[in-house]
N, C-alpha and C. Protein backbone atom coordinates (compact mmCIF):
# COMPACT_ATOMS: atom_id res chain seq x y z
N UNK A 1 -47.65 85.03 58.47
CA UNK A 1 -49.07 85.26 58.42
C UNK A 1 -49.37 86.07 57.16
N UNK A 2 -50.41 85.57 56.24
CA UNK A 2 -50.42 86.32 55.04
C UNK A 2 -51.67 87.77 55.50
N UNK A 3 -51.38 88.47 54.40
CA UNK A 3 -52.56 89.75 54.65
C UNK A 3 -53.91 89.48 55.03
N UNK A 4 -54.31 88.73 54.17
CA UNK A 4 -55.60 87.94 54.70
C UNK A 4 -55.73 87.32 55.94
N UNK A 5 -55.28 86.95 56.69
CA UNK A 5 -55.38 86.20 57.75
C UNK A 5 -54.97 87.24 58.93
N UNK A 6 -54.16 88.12 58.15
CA UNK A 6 -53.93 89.33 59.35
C UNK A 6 -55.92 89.97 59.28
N UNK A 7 -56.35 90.25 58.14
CA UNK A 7 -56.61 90.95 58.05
C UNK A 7 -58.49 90.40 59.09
N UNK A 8 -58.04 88.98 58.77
CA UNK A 8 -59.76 87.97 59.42
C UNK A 8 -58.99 87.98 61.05
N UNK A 9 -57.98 88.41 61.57
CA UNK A 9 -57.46 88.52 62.59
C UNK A 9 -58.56 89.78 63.44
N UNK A 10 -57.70 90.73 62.59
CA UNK A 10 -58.39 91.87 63.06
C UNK A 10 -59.77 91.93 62.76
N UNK A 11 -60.55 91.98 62.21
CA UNK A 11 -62.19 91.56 62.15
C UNK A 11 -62.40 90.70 63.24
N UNK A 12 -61.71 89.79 63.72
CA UNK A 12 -62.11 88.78 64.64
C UNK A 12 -62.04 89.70 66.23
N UNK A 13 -60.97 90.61 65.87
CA UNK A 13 -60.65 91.07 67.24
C UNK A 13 -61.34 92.44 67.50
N UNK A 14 -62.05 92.89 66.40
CA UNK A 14 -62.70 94.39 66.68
C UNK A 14 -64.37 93.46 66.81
N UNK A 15 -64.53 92.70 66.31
CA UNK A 15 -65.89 92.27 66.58
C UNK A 15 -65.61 91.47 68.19
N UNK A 16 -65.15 90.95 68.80
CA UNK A 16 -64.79 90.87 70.23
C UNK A 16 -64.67 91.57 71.16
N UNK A 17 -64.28 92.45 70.61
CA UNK A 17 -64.27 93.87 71.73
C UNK A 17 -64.97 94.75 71.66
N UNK A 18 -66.11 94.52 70.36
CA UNK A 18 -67.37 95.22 70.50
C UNK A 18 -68.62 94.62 71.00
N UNK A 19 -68.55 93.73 71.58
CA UNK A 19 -69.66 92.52 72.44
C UNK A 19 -69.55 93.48 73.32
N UNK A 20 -70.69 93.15 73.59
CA UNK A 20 -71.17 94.08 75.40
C UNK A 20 -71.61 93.13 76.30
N UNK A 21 -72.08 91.84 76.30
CA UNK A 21 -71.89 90.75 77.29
C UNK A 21 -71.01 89.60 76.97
N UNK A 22 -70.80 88.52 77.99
CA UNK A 22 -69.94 87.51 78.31
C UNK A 22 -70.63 86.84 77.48
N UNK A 23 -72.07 86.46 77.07
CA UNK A 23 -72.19 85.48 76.26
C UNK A 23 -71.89 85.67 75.17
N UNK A 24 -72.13 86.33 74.48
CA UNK A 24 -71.50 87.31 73.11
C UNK A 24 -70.42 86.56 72.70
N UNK A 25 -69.17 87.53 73.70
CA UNK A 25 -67.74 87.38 73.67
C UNK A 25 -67.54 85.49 73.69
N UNK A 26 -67.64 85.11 74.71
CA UNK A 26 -67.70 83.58 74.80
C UNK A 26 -68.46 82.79 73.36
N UNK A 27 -69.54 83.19 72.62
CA UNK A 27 -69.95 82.59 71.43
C UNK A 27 -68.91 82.89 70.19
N UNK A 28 -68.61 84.14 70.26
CA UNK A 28 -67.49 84.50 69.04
C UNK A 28 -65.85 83.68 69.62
N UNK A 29 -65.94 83.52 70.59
CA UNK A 29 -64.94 82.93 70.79
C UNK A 29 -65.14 81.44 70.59
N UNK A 30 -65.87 80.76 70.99
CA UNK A 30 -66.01 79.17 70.88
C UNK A 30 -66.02 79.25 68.89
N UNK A 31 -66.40 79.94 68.28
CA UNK A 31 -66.93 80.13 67.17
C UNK A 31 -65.43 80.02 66.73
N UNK A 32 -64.29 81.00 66.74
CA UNK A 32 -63.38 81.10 66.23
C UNK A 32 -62.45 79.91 66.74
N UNK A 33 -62.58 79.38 67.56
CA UNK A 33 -61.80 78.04 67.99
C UNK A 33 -62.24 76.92 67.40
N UNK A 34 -63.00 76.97 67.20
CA UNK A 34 -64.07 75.68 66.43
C UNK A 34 -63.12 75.78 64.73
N UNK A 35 -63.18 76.96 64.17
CA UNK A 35 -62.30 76.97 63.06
C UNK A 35 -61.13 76.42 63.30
N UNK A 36 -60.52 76.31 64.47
CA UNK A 36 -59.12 75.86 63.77
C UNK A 36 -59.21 73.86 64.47
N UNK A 37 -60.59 73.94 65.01
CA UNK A 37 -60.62 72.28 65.14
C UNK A 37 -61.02 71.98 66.60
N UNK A 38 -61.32 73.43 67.25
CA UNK A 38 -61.14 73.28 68.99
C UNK A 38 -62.95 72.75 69.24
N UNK A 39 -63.45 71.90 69.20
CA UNK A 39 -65.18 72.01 69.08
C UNK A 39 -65.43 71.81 70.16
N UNK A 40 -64.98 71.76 71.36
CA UNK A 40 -65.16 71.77 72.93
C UNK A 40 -64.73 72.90 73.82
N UNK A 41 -64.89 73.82 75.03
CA UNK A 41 -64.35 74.81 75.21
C UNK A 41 -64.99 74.86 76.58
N UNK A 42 -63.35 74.75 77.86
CA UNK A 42 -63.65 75.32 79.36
C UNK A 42 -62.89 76.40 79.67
N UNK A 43 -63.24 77.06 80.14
CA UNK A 43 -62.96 78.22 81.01
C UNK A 43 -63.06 78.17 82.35
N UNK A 44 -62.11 78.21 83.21
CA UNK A 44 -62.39 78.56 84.54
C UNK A 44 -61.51 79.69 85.42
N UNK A 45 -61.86 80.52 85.82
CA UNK A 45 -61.23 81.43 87.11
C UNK A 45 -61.54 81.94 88.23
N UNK A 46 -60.63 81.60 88.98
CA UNK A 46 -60.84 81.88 90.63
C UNK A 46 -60.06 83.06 90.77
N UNK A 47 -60.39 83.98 91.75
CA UNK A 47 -59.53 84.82 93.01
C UNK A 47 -59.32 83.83 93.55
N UNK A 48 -59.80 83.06 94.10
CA UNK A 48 -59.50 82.56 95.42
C UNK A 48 -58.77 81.14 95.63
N UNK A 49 -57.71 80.96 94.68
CA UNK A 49 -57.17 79.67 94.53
C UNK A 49 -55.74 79.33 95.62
N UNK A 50 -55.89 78.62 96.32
CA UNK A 50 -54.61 78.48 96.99
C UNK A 50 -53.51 77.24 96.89
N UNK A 51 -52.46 76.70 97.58
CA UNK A 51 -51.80 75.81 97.92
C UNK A 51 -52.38 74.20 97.73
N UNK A 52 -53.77 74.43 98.48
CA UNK A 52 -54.79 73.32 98.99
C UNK A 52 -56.01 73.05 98.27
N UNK A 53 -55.97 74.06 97.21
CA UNK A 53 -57.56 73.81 96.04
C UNK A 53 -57.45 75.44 96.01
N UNK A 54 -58.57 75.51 94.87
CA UNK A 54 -59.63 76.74 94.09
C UNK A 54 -60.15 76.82 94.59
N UNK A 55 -60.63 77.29 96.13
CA UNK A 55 -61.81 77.70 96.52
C UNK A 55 -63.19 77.65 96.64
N UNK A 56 -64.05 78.17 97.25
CA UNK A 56 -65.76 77.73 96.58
C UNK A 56 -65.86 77.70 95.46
N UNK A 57 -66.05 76.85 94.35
CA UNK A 57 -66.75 76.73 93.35
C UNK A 57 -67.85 78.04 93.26
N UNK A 58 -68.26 78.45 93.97
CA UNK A 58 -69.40 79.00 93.76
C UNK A 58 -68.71 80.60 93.28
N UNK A 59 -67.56 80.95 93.91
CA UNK A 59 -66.66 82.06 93.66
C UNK A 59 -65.81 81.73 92.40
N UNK A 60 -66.23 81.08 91.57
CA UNK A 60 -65.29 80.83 90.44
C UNK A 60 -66.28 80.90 88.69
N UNK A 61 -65.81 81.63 87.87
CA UNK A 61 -66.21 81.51 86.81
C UNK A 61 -65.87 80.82 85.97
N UNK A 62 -67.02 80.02 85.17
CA UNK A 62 -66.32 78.89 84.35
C UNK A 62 -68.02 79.29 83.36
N UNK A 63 -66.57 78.92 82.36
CA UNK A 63 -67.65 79.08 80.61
C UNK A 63 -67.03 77.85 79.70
N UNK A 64 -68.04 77.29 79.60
CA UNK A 64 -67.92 76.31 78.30
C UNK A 64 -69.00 75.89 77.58
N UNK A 65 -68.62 75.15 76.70
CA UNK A 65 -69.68 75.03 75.58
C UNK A 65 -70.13 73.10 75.46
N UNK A 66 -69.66 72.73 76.90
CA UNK A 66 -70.00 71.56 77.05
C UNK A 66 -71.42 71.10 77.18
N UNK A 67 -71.86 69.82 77.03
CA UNK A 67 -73.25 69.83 77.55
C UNK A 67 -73.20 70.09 78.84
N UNK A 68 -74.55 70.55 79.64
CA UNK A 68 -74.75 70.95 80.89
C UNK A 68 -74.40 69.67 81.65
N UNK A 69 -75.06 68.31 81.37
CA UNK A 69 -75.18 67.04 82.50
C UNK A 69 -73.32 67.02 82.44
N UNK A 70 -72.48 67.25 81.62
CA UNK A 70 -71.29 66.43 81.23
C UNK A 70 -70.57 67.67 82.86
N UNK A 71 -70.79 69.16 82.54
CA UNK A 71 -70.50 70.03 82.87
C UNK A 71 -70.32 70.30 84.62
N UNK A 72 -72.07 69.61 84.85
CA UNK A 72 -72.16 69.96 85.94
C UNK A 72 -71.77 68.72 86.66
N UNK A 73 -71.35 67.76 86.29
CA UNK A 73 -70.79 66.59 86.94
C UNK A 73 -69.40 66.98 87.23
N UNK A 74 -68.81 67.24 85.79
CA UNK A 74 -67.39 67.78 86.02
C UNK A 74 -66.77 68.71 87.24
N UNK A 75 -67.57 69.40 86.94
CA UNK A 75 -67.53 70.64 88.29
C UNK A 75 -67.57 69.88 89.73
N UNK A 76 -68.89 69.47 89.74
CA UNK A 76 -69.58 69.18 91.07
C UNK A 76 -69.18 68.25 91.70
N UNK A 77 -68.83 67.50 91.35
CA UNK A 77 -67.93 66.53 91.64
C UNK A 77 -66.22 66.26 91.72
N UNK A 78 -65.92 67.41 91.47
CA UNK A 78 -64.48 67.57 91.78
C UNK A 78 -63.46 67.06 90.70
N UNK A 79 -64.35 66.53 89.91
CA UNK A 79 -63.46 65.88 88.59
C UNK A 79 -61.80 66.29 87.81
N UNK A 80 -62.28 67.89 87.68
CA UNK A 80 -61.69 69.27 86.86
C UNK A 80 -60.81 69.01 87.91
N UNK A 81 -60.57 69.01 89.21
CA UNK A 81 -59.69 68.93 89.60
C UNK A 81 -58.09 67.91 89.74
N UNK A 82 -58.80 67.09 88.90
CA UNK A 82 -57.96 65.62 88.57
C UNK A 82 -57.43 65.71 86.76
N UNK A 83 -58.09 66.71 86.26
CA UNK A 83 -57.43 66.53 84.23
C UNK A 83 -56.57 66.97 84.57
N UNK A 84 -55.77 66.60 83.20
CA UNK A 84 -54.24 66.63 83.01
C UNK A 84 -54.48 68.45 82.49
N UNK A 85 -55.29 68.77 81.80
CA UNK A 85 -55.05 70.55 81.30
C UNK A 85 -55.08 71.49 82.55
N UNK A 86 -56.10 70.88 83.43
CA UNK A 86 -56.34 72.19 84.48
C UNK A 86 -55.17 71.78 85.70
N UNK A 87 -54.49 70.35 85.75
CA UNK A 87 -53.45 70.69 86.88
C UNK A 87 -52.42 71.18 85.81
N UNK A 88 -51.78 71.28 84.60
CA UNK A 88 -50.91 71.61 83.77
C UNK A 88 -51.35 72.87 84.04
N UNK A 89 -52.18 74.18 83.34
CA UNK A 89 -52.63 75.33 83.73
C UNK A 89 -52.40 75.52 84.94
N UNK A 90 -52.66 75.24 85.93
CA UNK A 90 -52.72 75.44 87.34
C UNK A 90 -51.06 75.94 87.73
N UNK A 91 -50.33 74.74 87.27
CA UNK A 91 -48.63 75.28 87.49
C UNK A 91 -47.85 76.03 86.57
N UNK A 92 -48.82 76.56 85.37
CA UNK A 92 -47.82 76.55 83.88
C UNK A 92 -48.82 78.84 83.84
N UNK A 93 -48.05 79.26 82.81
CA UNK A 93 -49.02 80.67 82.59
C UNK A 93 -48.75 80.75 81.35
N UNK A 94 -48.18 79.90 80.48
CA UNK A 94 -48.36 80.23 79.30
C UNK A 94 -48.60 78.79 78.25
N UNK A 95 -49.45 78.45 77.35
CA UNK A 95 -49.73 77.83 76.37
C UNK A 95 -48.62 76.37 76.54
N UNK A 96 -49.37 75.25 76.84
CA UNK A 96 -48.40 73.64 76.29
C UNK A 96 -48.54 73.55 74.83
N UNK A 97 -47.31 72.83 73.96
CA UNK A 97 -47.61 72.44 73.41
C UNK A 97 -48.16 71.12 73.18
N UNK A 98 -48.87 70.88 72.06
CA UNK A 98 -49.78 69.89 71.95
C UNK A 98 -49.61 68.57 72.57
N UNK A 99 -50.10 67.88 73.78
CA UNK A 99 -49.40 66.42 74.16
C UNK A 99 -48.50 66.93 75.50
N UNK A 100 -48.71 67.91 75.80
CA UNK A 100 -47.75 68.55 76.78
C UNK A 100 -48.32 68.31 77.68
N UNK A 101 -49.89 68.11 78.31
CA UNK A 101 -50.24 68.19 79.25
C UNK A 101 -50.76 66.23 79.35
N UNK A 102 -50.84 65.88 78.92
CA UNK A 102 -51.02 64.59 78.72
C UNK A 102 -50.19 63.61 79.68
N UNK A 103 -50.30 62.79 80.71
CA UNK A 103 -49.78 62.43 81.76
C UNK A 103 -48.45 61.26 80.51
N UNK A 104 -49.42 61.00 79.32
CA UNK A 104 -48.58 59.97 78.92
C UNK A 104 -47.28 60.62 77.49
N UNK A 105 -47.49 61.70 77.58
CA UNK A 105 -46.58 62.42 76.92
C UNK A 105 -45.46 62.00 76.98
N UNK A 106 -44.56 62.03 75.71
CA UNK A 106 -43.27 61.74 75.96
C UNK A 106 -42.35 63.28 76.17
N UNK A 107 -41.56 63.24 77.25
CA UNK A 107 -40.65 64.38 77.16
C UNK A 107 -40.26 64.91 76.05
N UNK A 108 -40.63 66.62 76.05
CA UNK A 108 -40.14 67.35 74.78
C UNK A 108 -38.44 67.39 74.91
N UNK A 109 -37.87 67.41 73.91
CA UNK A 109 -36.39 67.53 73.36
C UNK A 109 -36.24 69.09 73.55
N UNK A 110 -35.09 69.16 74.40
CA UNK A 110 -34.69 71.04 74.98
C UNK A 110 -34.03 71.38 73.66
């Protein structure tokens, strides 16, 4: 990582932690993902996720920068519960690499 990039690091991360609401934080964030190519962005978390599903929807926070009609279908309809990222997330706690979550992925080389 060169100095510069450390240095738009930290600017990125003291202006984040100086937001005082979720929309804030969530805009500087979609903002900085968008730089490296990410131009879509979900978020979701439950307490209350078990064995058998995530719980009420209604007990769960989810932020994205999708359109609303695309959003609230996704949700409401149980969709999110069928992509390849959120059952990958669901069993995984740290970062796939790219194609990792993709049903048609070819096995990574150990």
């Amino acid at each position: 990582m060169s100095v510069r990039s450390g240095d738009e690091m930290l600017d990125y991360l003291e202006r984040l932690l100086a937001t005082e609401d979720i929309r804030e934080t969530w805009r500087l964030h979609c903002a900085r993902m968008a730089a490296f190519g990410f131009d879509r962005m979900l978020y979701g978390f439950t307490r209350f996720r078990t064995a058998k599903g995530y719980g009420n929807l209604d007990d769960t926070l989810v932020l994205s920068n999708h359109a609303r009609a695309y959003l609230d279908e996704f949700i409401s309809s149980g969709m999110f519960s069928e992509a390849p990222m959120v059952k990958w997330a669901t069993e995984h706690v740290s970062a796939p690499a790219f194609g990792a979550a993709s049903p048609s992925a070819p096995p990574r080389a150990s």
